[in-house]
Each structure stands twice: as structure tokens, then as C-alpha cells.
C-alpha atoms as a PDB file:
ATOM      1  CA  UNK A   1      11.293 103.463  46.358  1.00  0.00           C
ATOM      2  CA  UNK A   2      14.290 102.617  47.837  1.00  0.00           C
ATOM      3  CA  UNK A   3      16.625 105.765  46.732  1.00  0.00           C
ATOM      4  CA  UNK A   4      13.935 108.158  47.923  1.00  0.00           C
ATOM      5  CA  UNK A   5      13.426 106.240  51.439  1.00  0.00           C
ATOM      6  CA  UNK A   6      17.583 107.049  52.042  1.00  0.00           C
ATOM      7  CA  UNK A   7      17.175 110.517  50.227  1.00  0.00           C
ATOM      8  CA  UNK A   8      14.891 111.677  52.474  1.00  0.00           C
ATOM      9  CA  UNK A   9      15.418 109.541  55.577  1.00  0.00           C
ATOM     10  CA  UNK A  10      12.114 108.050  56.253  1.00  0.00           C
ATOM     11  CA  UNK A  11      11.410 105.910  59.322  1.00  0.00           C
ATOM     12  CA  UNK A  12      11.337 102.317  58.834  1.00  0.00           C
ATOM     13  CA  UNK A  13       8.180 102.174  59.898  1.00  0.00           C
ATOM     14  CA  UNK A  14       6.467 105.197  57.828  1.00  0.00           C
ATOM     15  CA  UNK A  15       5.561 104.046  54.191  1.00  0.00           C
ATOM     16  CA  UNK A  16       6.246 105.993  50.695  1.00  0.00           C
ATOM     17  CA  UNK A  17       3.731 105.962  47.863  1.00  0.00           C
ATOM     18  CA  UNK A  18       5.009 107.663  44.571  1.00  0.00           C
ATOM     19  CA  UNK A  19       2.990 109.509  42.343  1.00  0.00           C
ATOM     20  CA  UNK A  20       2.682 111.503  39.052  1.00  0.00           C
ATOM     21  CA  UNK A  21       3.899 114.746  40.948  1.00  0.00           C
ATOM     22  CA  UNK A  22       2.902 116.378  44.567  1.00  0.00           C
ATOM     23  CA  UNK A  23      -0.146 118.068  42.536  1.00  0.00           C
ATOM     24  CA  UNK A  24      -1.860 114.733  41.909  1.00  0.00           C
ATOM     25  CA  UNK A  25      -1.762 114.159  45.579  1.00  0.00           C
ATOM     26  CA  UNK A  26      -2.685 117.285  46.890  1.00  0.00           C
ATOM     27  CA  UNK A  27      -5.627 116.978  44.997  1.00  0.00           C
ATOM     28  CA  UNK A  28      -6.312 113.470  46.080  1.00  0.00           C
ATOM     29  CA  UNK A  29      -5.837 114.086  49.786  1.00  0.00           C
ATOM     30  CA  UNK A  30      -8.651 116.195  50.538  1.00  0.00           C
ATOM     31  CA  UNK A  31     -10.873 113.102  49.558  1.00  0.00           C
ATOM     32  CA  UNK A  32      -9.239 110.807  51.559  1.00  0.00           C
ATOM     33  CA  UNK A  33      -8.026 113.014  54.817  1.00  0.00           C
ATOM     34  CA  UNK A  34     -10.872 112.420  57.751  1.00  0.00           C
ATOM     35  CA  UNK A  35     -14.413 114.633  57.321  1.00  0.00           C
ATOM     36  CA  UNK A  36     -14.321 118.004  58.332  1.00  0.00           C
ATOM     37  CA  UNK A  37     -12.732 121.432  57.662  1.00  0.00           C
ATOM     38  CA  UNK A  38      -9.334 122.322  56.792  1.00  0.00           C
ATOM     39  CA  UNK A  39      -7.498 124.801  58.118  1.00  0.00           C
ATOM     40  CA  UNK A  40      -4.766 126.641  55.775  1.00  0.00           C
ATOM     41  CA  UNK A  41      -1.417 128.048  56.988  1.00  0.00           C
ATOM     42  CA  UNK A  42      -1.935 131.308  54.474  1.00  0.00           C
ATOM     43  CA  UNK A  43      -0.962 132.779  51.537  1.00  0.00           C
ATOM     44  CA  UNK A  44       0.742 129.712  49.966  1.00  0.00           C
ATOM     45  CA  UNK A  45       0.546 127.470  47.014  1.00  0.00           C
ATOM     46  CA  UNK A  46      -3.486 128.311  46.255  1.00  0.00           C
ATOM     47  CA  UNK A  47      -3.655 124.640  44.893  1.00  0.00           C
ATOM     48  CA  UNK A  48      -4.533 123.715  48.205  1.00  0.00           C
ATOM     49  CA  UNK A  49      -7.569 125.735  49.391  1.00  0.00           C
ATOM     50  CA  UNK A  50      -8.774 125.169  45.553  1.00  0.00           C
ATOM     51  CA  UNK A  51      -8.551 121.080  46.005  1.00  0.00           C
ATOM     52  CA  UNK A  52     -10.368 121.084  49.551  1.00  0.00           C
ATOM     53  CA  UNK A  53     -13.450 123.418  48.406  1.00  0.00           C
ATOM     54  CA  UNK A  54     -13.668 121.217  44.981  1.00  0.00           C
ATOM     55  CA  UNK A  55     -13.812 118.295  47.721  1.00  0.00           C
ATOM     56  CA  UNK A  56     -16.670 120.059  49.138  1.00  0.00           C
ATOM     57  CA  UNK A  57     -14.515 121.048  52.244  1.00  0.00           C
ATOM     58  CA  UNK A  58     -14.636 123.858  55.054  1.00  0.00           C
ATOM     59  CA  UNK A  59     -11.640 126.062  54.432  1.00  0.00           C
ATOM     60  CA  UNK A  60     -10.094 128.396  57.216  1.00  0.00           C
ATOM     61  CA  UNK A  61      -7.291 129.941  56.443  1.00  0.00           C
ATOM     62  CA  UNK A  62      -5.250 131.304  59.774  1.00  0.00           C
ATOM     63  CA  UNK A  63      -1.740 133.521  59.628  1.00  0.00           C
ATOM     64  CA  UNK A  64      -0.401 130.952  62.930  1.00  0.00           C
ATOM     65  CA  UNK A  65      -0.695 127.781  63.760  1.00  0.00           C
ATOM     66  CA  UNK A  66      -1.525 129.131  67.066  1.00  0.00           C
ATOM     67  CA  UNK A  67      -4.570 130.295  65.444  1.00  0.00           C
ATOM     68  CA  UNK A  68      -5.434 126.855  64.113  1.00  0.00           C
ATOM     69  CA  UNK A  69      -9.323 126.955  65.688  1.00  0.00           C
ATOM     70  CA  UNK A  70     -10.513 123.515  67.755  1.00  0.00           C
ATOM     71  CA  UNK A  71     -13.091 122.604  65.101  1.00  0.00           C
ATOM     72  CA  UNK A  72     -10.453 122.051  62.466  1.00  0.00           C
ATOM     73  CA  UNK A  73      -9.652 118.155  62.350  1.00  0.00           C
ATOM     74  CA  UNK A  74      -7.271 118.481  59.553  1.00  0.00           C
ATOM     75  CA  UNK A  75      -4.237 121.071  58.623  1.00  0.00           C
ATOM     76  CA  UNK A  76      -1.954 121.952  55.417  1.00  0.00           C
ATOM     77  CA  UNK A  77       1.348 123.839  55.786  1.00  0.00           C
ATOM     78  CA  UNK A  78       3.815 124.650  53.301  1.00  0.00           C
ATOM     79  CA  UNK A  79       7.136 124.285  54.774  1.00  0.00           C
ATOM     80  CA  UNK A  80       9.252 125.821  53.817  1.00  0.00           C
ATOM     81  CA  UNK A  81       6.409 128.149  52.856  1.00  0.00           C
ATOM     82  CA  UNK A  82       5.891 129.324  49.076  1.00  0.00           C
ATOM     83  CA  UNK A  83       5.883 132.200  48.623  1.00  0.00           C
ATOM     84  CA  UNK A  84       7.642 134.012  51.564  1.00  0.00           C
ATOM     85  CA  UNK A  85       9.881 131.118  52.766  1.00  0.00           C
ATOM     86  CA  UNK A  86       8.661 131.117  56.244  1.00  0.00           C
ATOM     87  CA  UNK A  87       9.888 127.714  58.360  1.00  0.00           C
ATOM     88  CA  UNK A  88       7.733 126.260  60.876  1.00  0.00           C
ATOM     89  CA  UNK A  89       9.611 124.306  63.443  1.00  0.00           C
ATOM     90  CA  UNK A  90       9.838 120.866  64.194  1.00  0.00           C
ATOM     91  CA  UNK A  91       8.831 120.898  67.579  1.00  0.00           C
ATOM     92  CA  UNK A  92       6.046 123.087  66.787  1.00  0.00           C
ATOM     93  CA  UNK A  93       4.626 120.556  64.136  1.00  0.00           C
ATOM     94  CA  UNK A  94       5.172 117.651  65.986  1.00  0.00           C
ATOM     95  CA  UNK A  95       2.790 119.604  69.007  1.00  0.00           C
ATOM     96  CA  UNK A  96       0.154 120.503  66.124  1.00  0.00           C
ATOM     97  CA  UNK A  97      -0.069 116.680  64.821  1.00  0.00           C
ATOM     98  CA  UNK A  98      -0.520 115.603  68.098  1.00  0.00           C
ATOM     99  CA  UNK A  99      -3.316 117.774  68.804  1.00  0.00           C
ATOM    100  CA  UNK A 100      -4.588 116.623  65.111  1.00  0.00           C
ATOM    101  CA  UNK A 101      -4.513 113.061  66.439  1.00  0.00           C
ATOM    102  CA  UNK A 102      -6.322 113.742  69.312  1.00  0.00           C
ATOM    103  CA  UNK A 103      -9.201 114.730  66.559  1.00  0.00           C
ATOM    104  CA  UNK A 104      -8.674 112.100  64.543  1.00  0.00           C
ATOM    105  CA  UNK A 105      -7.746 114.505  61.890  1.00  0.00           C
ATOM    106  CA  UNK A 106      -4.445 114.469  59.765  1.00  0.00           C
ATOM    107  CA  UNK A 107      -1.624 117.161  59.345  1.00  0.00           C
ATOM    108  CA  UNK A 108       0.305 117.806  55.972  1.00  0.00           C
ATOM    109  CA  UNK A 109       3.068 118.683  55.428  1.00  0.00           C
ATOM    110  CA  UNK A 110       4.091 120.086  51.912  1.00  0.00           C
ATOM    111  CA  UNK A 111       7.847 120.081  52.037  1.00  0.00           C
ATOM    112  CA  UNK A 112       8.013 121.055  47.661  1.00  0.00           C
ATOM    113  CA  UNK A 113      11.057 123.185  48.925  1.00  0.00           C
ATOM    114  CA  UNK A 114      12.582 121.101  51.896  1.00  0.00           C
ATOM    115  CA  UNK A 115      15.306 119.667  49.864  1.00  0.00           C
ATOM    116  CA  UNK A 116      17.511 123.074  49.988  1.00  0.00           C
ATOM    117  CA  UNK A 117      17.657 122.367  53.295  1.00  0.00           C
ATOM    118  CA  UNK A 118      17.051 118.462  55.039  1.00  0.00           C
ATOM    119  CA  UNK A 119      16.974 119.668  58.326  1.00  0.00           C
ATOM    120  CA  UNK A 120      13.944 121.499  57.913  1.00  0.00           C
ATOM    121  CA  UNK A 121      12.186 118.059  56.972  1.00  0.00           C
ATOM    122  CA  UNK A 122       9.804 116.419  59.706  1.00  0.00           C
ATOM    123  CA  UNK A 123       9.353 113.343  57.810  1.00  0.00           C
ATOM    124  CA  UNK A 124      11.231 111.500  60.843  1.00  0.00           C
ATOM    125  CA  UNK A 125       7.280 111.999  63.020  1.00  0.00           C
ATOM    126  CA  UNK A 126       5.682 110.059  60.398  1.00  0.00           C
ATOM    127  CA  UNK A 127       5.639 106.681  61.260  1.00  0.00           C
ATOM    128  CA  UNK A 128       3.474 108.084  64.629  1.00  0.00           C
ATOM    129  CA  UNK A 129       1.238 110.838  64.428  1.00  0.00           C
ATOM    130  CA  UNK A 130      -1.444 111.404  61.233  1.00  0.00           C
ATOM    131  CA  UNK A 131       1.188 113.491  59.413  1.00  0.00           C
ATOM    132  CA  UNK A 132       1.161 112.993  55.677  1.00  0.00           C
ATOM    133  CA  UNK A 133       4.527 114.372  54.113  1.00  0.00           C
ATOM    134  CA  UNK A 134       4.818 115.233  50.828  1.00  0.00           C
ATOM    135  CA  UNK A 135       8.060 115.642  48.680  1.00  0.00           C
ATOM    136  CA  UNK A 136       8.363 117.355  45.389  1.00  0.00           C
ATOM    137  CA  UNK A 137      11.251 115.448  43.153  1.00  0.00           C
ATOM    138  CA  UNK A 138      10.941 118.373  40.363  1.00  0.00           C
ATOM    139  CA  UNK A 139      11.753 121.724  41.840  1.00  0.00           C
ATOM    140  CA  UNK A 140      15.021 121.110  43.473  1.00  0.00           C
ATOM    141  CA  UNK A 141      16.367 118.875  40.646  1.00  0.00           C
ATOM    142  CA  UNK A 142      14.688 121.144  37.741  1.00  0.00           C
ATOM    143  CA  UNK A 143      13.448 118.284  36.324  1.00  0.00           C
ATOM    144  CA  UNK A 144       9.306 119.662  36.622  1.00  0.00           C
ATOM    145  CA  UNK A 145       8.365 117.374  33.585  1.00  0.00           C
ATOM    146  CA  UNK A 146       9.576 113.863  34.839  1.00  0.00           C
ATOM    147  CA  UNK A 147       6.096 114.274  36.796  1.00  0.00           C
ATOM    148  CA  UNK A 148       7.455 112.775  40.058  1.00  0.00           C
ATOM    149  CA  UNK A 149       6.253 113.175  44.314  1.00  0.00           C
ATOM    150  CA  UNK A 150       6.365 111.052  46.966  1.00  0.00           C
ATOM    151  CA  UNK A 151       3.725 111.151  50.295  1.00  0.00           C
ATOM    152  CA  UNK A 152       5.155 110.007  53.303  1.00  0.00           C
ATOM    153  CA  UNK A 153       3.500 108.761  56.171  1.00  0.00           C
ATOM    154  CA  UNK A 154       1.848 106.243  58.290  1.00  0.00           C
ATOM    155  CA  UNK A 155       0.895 102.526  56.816  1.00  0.00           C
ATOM    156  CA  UNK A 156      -2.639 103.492  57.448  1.00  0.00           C
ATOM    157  CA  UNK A 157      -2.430 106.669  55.584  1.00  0.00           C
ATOM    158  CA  UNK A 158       0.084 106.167  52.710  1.00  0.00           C
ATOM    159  CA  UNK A 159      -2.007 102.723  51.828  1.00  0.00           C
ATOM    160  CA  UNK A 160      -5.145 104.931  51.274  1.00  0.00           C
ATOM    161  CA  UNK A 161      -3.052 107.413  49.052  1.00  0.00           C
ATOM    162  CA  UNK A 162      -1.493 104.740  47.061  1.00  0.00           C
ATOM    163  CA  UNK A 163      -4.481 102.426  46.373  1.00  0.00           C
ATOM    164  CA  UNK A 164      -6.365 105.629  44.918  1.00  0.00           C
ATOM    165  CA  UNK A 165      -3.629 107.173  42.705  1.00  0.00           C
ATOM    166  CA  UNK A 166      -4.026 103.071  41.155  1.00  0.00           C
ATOM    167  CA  UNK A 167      -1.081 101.088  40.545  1.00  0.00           C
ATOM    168  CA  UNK A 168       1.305 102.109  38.127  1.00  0.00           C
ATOM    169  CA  UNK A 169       0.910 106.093  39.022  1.00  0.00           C
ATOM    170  CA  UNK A 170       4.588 106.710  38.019  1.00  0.00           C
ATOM    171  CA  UNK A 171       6.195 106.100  34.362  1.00  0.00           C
ATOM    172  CA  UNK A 172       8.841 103.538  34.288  1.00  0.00           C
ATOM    173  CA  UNK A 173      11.514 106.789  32.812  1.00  0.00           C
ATOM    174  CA  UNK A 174      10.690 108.632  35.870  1.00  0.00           C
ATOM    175  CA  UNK A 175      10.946 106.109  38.140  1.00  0.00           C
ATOM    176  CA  UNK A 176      14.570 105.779  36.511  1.00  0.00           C
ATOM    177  CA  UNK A 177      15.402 109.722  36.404  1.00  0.00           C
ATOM    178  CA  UNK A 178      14.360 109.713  39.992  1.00  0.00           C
ATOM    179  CA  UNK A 179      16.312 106.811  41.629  1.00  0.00           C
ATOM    180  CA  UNK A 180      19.440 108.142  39.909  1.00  0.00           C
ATOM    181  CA  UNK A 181      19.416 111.562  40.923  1.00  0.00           C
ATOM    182  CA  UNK A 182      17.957 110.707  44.566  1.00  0.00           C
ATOM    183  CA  UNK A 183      20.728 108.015  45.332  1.00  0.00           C
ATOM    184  CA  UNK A 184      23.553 111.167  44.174  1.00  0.00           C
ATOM    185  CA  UNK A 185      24.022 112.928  47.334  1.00  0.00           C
ATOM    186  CA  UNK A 186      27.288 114.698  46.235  1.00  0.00           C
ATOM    187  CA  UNK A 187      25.313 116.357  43.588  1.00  0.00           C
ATOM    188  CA  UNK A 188      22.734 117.548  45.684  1.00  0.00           C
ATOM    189  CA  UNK A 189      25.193 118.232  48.420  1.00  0.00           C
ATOM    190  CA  UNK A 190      27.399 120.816  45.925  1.00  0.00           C
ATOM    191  CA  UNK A 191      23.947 121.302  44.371  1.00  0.00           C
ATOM    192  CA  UNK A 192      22.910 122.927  47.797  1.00  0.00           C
ATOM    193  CA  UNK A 193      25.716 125.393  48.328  1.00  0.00           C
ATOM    194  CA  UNK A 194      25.687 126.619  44.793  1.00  0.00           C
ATOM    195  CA  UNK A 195      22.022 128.294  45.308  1.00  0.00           C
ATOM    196  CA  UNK A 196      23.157 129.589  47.955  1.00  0.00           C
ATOM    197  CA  UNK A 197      25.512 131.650  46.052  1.00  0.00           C
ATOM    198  CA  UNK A 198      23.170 131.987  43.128  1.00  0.00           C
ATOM    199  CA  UNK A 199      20.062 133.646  45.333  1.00  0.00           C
ATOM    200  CA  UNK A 200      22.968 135.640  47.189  1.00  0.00           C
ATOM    201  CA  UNK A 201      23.741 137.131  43.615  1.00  0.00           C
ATOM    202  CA  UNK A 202      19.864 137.766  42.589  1.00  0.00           C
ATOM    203  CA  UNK A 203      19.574 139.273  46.054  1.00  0.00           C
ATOM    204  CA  UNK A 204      22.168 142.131  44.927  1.00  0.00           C
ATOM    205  CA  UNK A 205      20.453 142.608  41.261  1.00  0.00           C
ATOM    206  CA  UNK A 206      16.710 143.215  42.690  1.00  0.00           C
ATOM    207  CA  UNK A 207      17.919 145.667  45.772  1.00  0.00           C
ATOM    208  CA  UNK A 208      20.263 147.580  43.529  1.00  0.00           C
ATOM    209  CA  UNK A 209      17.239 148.202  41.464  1.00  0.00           C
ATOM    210  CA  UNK A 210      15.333 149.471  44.319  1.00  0.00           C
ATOM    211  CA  UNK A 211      13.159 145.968  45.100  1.00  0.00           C
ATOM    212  CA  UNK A 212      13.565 145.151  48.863  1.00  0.00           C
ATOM    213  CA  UNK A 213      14.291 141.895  50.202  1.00  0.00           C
ATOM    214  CA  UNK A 214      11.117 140.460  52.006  1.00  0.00           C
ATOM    215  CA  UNK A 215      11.675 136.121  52.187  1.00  0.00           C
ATOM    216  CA  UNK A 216      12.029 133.408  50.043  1.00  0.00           C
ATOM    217  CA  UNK A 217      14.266 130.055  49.856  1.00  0.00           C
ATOM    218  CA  UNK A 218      17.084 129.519  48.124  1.00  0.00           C
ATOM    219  CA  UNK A 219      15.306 128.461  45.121  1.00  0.00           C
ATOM    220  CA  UNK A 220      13.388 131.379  44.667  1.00  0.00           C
ATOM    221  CA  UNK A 221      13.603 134.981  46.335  1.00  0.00           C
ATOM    222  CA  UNK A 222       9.883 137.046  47.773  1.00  0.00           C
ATOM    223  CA  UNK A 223      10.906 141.008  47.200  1.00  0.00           C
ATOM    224  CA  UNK A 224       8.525 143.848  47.305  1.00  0.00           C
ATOM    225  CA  UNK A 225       8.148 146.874  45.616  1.00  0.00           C
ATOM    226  CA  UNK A 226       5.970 149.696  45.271  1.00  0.00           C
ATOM    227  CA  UNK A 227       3.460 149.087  42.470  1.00  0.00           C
ATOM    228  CA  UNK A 228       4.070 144.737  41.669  1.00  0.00           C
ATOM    229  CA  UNK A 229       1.273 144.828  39.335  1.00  0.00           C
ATOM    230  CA  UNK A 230       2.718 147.328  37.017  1.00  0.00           C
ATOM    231  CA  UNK A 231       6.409 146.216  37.281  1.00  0.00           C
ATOM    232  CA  UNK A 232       5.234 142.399  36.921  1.00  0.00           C
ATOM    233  CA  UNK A 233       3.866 143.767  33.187  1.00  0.00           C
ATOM    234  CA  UNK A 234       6.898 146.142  32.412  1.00  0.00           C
ATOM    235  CA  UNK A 235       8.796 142.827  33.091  1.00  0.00           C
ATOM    236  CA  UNK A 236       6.679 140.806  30.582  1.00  0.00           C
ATOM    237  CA  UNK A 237       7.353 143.390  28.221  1.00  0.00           C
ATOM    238  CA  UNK A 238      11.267 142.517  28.327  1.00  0.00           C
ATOM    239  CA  UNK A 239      10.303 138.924  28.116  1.00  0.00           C
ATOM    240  CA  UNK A 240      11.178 138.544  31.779  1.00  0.00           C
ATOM    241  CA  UNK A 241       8.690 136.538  33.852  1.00  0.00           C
ATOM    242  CA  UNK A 242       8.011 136.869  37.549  1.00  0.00           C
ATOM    243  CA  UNK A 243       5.345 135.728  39.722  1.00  0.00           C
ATOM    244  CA  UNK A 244       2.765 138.334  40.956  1.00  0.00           C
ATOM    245  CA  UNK A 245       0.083 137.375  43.323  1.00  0.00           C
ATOM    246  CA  UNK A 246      -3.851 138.729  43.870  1.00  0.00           C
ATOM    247  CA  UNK A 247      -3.443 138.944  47.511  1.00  0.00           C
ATOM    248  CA  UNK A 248      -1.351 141.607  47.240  1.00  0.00           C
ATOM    249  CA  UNK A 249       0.402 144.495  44.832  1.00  0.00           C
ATOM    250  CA  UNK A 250       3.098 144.493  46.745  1.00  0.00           C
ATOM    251  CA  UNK A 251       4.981 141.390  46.003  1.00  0.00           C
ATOM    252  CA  UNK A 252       6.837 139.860  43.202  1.00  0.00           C
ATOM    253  CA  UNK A 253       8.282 135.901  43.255  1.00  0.00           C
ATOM    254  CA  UNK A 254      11.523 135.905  40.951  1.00  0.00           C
ATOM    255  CA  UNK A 255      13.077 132.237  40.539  1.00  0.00           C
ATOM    256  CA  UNK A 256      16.679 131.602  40.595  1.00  0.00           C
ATOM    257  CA  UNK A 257      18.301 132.270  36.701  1.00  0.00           C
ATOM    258  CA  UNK A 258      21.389 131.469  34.970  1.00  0.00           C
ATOM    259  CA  UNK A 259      23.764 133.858  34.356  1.00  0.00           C
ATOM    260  CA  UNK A 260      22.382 134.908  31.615  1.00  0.00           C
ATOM    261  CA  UNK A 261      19.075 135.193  32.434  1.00  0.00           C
ATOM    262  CA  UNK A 262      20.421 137.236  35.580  1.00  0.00           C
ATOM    263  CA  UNK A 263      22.025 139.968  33.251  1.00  0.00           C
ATOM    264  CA  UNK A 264      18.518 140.117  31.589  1.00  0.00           C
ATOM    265  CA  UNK A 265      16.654 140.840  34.492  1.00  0.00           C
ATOM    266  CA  UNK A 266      19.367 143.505  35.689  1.00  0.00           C
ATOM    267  CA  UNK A 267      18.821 145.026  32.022  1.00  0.00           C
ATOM    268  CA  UNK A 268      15.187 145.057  32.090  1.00  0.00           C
ATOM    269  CA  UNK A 269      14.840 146.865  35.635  1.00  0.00           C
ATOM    270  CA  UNK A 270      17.465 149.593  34.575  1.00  0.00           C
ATOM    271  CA  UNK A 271      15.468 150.032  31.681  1.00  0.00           C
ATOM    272  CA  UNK A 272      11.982 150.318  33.438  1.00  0.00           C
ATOM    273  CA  UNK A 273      11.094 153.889  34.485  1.00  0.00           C
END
């Protein structure tokens, strides 16, 4: 617990509890987070909404956390938000929390995608206000199947998340995996500037097939089109895969690819009519 404490800077005071990825706690939180509804900084990861109405929750979703209505004692944003990369500040989250605490209620914080970037992080409030942070090992170290997340927070909190996930929620060859690639900060350092080139270079193959540019991270890359649904399938026909979403036919997700993969997916759109 120690490598991920440094990796991600947590307080001394704020706890970490580890578990068998960030989508065994977000579906453990909504049991645990203080009665009452939820509002949802929306569209994002729909695993949310989906584990606080199986918890028999109120859901709101709300474009602003401006819009965040006074009878909602708890709050989930995705920062930075999947699928259209949008940041929330720090100052602005640290403002919401407090308003949170004021209702008893919590705020969290889904930072899957944080790690491209450690400023973004506001795991550095956690050891004060009701904020529960959570950190996704998989996605920025590609390692999905090692099954490993971390919640950050308050003693109070994080002892409530740990003590239901049980006590051995994380396999002894991920704990391993994970302390050696969290204590390598050069690696994540060069690890950092190399997306940066390789979403800079799936930027150019989506607009010079006509796709426009609309958000993302540096991880993955939001561009919309004309018709997704249909291009999403023409895609899948070339044994490309893209994410497509049912809030809108506007918008396709494309992940980050290796070089190969990247002359693929500049095939297959010349190819589509």
C-alpha cells in the first residue's frame, strides 16, 4: 500500500483500501455512501448510475456541477471525464465537497484516467472533506486483467470500504504487479509523454478521414462524425473496434493503438464509403 500512497501522493492522514479493480468499488459505494439521491456529472462511465439504481438510489443526472440540486447529499464525477475528457477543477471540487459535508453526504471522485496527468488529481482534500477518490491501476499501465483500484479517502470512509470488500480483496500477483510498476516513476514519467505523441498521431488519422476532433485524454480520443452508428459497424466489419454510445449517433470513442493497429484503422476509413 505503500508504492501507491507515494504514486499518487496521498495525505498522511487520508487512508487507501485496495481492491479487485475500481468496478468492485463503484459498485460497493452506493451501499455504503450516506442515504439519499445521487447526483451524476453526465454522460460518463454508465456503471455508475447502473450501481446507485441497483442500490435502490435516486439518480439525477446534471450537465454542471453548478446544477448539482440542494436535495442531493451525495455526488459522482469522472475526472478526467470518460468519454469527452472534460476536467473539473480543483478548486471547484474542493467547493462542491464542502457543500457535500455540510449534508453529510460524500463526493467521488473517479480519477480511472488521472494518471496521464497528476495534477489533475484532488486526492490531496481527502484526509478533510467526505471525498472518496478512486484510482484505476489498469488503464494507464494496460495491465486491465491484474484486477487492481485503490479508494482514497478519509479513515471514516476508506474503513467502511475496506471492511466490506473483506480482507484479502486483492491477489497476492497483483499486489506484486502493482507495487512494481507504481514505485517506477521514470516509466510512467516517459510513459506520459509518449501518449502524448501517440493521441497527437491518431488525432491526424481520424481528421484526415473526415472525423472531427471533439475531447478525449490522452489515452483515448472523443471524435464525431456524421452517422456513428453506421461507421461504428463499417468499422466492425474491418475488424476495427470503437466505442459507440446510445446517447448519441454522433460520437465514436477510439483508444490509443500501436502502430500497427493505427495503419489499420487509417485503411479501414479509406476504405469505407
Amino acid at each position: 500500500m505503500f508504492a501507491a500512497r507515494k504514486a499518487y501522493a496521498v495525505p498522511r492522514n487520508a487512508c487507501v483500501a485496495a481492491a479487485a479493480g475500481t468496478q468492485t468499488l463503484i459498485q460497493w459505494i452506493p451501499h455504503l455512501a450516506p442515504p439519499g439521491p445521487v447526483a451524476i456529472l453526465a454522460p460518463t462511465y454508465a456503471e455508475h448510475e447502473t450501481a446507485w439504481r441497483r442500490a435502490g438510489r435516486e439518480t439525477i443526472a446534471v450537465s454542471n456541477i453548478a446544477d448539482v440540486p440542494a436535495h442531493a447529499r451525495n455526488v459522482v464525477v469522472v475526472n478526467p471525464n470518460n468519454p469527452d475528457g472534460r476536467i473539473i477543477g480543483s478548486h471547484s471540487l474542493e467547493q462542491l465537497a464542502a457543500r457535500l459535508d455540510s449534508r453529510g453526504g460524500w463526493l467521488i471522485v473517479d480519477e480511472a484516467f488521472a494518471d496521464v496527468d497528476p495534477a489533475i488529481s484532488v486526492v490531496g482534500m481527502s484526509d478533510e472533506r467526505p471525498a472518496v477518490i478512486l484510482r484505476s491501476f489498469g488503464k494507464f499501465y494496460g495491465l486491465a486483467g491484474v484486477r487492481l483500484g485503490f479508494a482514497v479517502g478519509r479513515r471514516d470512509i476508506v474503513e467502511r470500504i475496506a471492511a466490506s470488500v473483506g480482507p484479502w480483496p486483492v491477489s497476492g500477483p497483483a499486489l506484486h504487479i502493482g507495487t512494481a510498476a507504481l514505485r517506477d516513476e521514470q516509466w510512467a514519467a516517459d510513459t506520459r509523454a509518449k501518449l502524448v505523441r501517440k493521441a497527437q498521431d491518431l488525432d491526424r488519422v481520424l481528421v484526415a478521414a473526415g472525423l472531427r476532433i471533439v475531447g478525449g485524454t490522452s489515452l483515448f480520443r472523443l471524435a464525431a462524425c456524421s452517422d456513428a452508428v453506421a461507421l461504428h459497424a463499417q468499422l466492425a466489419r474491418r475488424h476495427v473496434w470503437c466505442r459507440r454510445f446510445d446517447w448519441s449517433g454522433e460520437y465514436l470513442r477510439f483508444g490509443l493503438a500501436s502502430n500497427d493497429g493505427l495503419d489499420r484503422l487509417a485503411t479501414a476509413l479509406r476504405l469505407i464509403e
